[in-house]
Each structure stands twice: as C-alpha cells, then as structure tokens.
Protein backbone atom coordinates (compact mmCIF):
# COMPACT_ATOMS: atom_id res chain seq x y z
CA UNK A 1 117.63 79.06 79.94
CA UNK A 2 120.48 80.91 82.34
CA UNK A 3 118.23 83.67 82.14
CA UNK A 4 115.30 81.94 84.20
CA UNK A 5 117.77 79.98 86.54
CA UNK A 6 119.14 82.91 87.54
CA UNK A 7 115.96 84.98 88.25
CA UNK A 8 114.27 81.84 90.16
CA UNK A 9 117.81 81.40 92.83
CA UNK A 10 117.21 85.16 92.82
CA UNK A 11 113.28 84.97 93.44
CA UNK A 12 114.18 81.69 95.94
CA UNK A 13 117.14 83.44 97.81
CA UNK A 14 114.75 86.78 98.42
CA UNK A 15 112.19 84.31 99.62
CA UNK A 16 114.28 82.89 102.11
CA UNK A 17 116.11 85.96 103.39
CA UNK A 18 112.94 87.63 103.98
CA UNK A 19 111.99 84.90 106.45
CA UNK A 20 114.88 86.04 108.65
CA UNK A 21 115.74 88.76 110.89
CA UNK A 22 118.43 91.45 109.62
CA UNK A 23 118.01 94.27 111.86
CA UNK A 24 117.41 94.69 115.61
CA UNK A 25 116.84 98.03 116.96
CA UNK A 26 115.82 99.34 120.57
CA UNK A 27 113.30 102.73 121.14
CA UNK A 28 111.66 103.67 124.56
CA UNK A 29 114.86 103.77 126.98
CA UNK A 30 116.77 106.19 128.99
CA UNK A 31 118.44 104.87 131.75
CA UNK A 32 119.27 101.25 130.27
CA UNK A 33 121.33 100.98 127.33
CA UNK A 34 120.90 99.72 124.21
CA UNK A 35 123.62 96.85 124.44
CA UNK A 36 121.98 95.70 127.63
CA UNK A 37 118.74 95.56 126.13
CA UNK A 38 119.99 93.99 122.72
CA UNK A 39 121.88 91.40 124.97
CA UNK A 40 119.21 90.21 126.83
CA UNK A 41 116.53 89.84 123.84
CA UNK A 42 119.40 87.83 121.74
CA UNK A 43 119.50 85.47 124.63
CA UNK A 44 116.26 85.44 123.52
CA UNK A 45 116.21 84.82 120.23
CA UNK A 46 115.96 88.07 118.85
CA UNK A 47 119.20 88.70 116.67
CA UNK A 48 119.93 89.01 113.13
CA UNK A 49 120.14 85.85 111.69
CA UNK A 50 117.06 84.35 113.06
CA UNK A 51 114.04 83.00 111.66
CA UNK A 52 111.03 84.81 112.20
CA UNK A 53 109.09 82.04 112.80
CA UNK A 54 110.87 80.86 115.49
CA UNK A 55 110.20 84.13 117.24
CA UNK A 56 107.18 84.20 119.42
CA UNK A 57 107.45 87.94 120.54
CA UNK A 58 104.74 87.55 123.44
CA UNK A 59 107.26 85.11 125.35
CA UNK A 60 109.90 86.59 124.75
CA UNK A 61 109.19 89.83 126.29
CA UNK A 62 107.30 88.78 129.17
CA UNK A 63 110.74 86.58 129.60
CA UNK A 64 112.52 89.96 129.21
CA UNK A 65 110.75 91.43 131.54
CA UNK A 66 111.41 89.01 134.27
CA UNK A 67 115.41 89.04 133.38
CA UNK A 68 114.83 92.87 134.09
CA UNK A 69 113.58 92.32 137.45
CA UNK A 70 111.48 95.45 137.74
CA UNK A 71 113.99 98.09 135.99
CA UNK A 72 111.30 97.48 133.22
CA UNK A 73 107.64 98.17 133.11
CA UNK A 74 106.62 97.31 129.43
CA UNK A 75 109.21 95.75 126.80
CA UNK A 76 107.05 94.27 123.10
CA UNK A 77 108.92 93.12 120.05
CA UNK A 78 107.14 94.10 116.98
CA UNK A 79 108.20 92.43 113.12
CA UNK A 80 108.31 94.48 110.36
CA UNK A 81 109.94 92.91 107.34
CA UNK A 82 112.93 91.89 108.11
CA UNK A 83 113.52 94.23 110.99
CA UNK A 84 112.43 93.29 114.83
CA UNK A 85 112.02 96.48 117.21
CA UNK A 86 112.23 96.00 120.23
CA UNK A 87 109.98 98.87 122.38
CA UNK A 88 110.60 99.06 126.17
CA UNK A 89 109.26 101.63 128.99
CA UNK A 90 112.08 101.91 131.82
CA UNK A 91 110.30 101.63 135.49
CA UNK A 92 109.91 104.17 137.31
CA UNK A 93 110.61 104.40 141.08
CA UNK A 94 107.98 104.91 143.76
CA UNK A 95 107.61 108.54 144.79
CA UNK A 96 108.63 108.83 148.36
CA UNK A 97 105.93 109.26 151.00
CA UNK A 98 107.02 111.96 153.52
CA UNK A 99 105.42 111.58 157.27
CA UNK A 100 104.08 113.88 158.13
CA UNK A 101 102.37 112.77 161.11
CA UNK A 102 105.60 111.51 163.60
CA UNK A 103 106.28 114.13 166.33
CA UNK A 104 109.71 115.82 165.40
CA UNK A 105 111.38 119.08 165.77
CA UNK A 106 112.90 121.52 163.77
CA UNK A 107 116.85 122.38 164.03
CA UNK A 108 119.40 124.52 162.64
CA UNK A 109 121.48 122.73 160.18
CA UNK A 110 124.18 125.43 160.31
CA UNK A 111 125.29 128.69 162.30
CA UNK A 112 123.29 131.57 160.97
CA UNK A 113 121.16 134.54 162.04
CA UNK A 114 117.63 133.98 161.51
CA UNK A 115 115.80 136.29 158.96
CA UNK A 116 112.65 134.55 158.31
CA UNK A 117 110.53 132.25 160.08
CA UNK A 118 107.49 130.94 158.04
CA UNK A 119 105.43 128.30 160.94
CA UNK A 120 102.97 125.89 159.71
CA UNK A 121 103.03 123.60 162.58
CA UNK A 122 104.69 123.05 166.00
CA UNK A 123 105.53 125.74 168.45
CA UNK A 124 108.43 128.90 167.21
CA UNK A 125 111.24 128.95 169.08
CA UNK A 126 113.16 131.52 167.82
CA UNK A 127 112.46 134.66 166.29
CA UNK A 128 113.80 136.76 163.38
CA UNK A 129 117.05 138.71 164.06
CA UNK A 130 117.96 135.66 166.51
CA UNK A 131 121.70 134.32 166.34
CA UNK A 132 121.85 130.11 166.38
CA UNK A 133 124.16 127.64 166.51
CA UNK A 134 124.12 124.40 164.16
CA UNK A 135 121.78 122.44 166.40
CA UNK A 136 119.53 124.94 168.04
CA UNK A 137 116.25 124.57 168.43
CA UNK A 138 114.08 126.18 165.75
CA UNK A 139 110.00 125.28 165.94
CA UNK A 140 109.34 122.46 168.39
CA UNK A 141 106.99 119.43 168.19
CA UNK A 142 106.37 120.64 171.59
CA UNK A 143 102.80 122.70 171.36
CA UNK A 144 101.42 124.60 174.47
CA UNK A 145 97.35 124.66 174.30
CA UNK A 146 95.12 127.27 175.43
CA UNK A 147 94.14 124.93 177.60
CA UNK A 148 97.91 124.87 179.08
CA UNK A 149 98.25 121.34 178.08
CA UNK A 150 100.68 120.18 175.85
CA UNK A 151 101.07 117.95 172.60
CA UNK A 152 102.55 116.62 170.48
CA UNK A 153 103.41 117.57 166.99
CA UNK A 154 104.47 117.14 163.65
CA UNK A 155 106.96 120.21 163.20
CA UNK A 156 106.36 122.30 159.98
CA UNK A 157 107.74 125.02 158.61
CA UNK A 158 110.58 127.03 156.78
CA UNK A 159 113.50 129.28 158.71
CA UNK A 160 115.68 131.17 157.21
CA UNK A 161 119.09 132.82 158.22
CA UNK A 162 122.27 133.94 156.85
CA UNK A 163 125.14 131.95 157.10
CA UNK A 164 128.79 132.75 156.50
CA UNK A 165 130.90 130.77 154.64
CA UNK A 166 134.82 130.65 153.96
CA UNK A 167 136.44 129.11 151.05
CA UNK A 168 140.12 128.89 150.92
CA UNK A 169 142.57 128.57 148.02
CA UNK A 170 145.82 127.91 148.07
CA UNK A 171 147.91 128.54 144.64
C-alpha cells in the first residue's frame, strides 16, 4: 500500500513540475548581454518557476521587442520541456550613406611631401614631389572646362605623402 502512494506523489509531483519552467537560456546575441536580456523577459514572465501555461511567447516577445527600442530586430521564446529559450537577433545599424554629390575640396590633413596623387574627380592641385602644409589645397571642387567655364564638383580622389613624425619618451 506505501508502495503505490509513493509512486502516485511521485507520478503527481513529475506531473506538476513538468508544467513549469526550470531553465531559461539566451542564444543569438553579441552586443547585449545575457542578464539584460534574461531581465527583461522575467519582467515578462519568463523565469524559472513559472507555469507554462501562463506563458504566451508571441506577446511576450513582441513586448520585448518594444522594451528594446530598436537594439533588437527579432527576439521568439520557444518551450521545450521544461526549458524556455529565448532566441534574439541584435539590430543592426544603418550603413552610412556618403555624398557624394556636395561640392567640396580636398586638403592636407598633415605636413607631408606628396608621393602619389590618384584623381577621380575635381581639379589636381598639386603634384607629386610637392611639399604641403596641413591645410593646403590638394584636388579642388573647382573644375576648369574646355570650354573655360567653370564648375562645380564633388572632389575625389586619394594623395599620398610622407609625413614625419616624432615621439618622445622620457624615462
């Protein structure tokens, strides 16, 4: 008679244990840790402890991903058993658009003597074998037609020069 007590509170305490959540584990991110994420989805309800029932996963990670405000581009919580994983895809910025159509010129960022000069658009200003100065002029959005008329472009192009530089130690 102890015999089949004991194996039905063991059959009816399995039962009820399986019903819950033990484990909660996080895949899919990089940037954003794993306590962040683990926070935010047992403000949710997702925590050990919980019943599964009570979990409705869709909700919760659309709700996630509003908490996230962007950082997040996909987050799902999937039940296996008595584990909930939790699957997330970090955002991930906007490449930046370079213009390439505004009229600039080109300068020297430091003091150097020019060895290359590699023009794709815009009007060369110096040449190789030329000395500059942090701020000279290098290709010009400036451009002289055949015509003789003149206008104006995006600059383009790669110059290079050797620079000197000093480093100092003191001991």
């Amino acid at each position: 008679m102890g015999l089949v007590i004991g194996v039905a509170a063991a059959i009816i305490t399995v039962s009820y244990l399986s019903t819950m959540i033990w484990t909660v584990s996080v895949s899919g991110n990089e940037n954003i840790s794993d306590e962040q994420i683990l926070n935010v989805f047992s403000s949710l309800g997702v925590k050990p402890g919980a019943k599964r029932r009570d979990i409705n996963a869709k909700e919760i990670s659309d709700e996630a991903l509003k908490i996230f405000d962007g950082d997040l581009s996909f987050a799902v919580v999937n039940l296996n058993g008595s584990n909930a994983s939790v699957e997330v895809r970090e955002s991930v910025p906007a490449p930046k658009i370079e213009d390439n159509e505004t009229p600039c010129n080109i300068v020297a960022s430091e003091d150097g003597v020019v060895t290359k000069v590699q023009l794709y658009s815009g009007q060369e200003e110096i040449k190789a074998g030329s000395a500059v100065l942090k701020g000279n002029l290098l290709i010009s959005g400036v451009k002289t037609n055949q015509d003789k008329t003149e206008s104006l472009v995006h600059a383009a192009g790669n110059v290079y020069a050797e620079v000197e530089k000093k480093h100092f130690f003191r001991f």
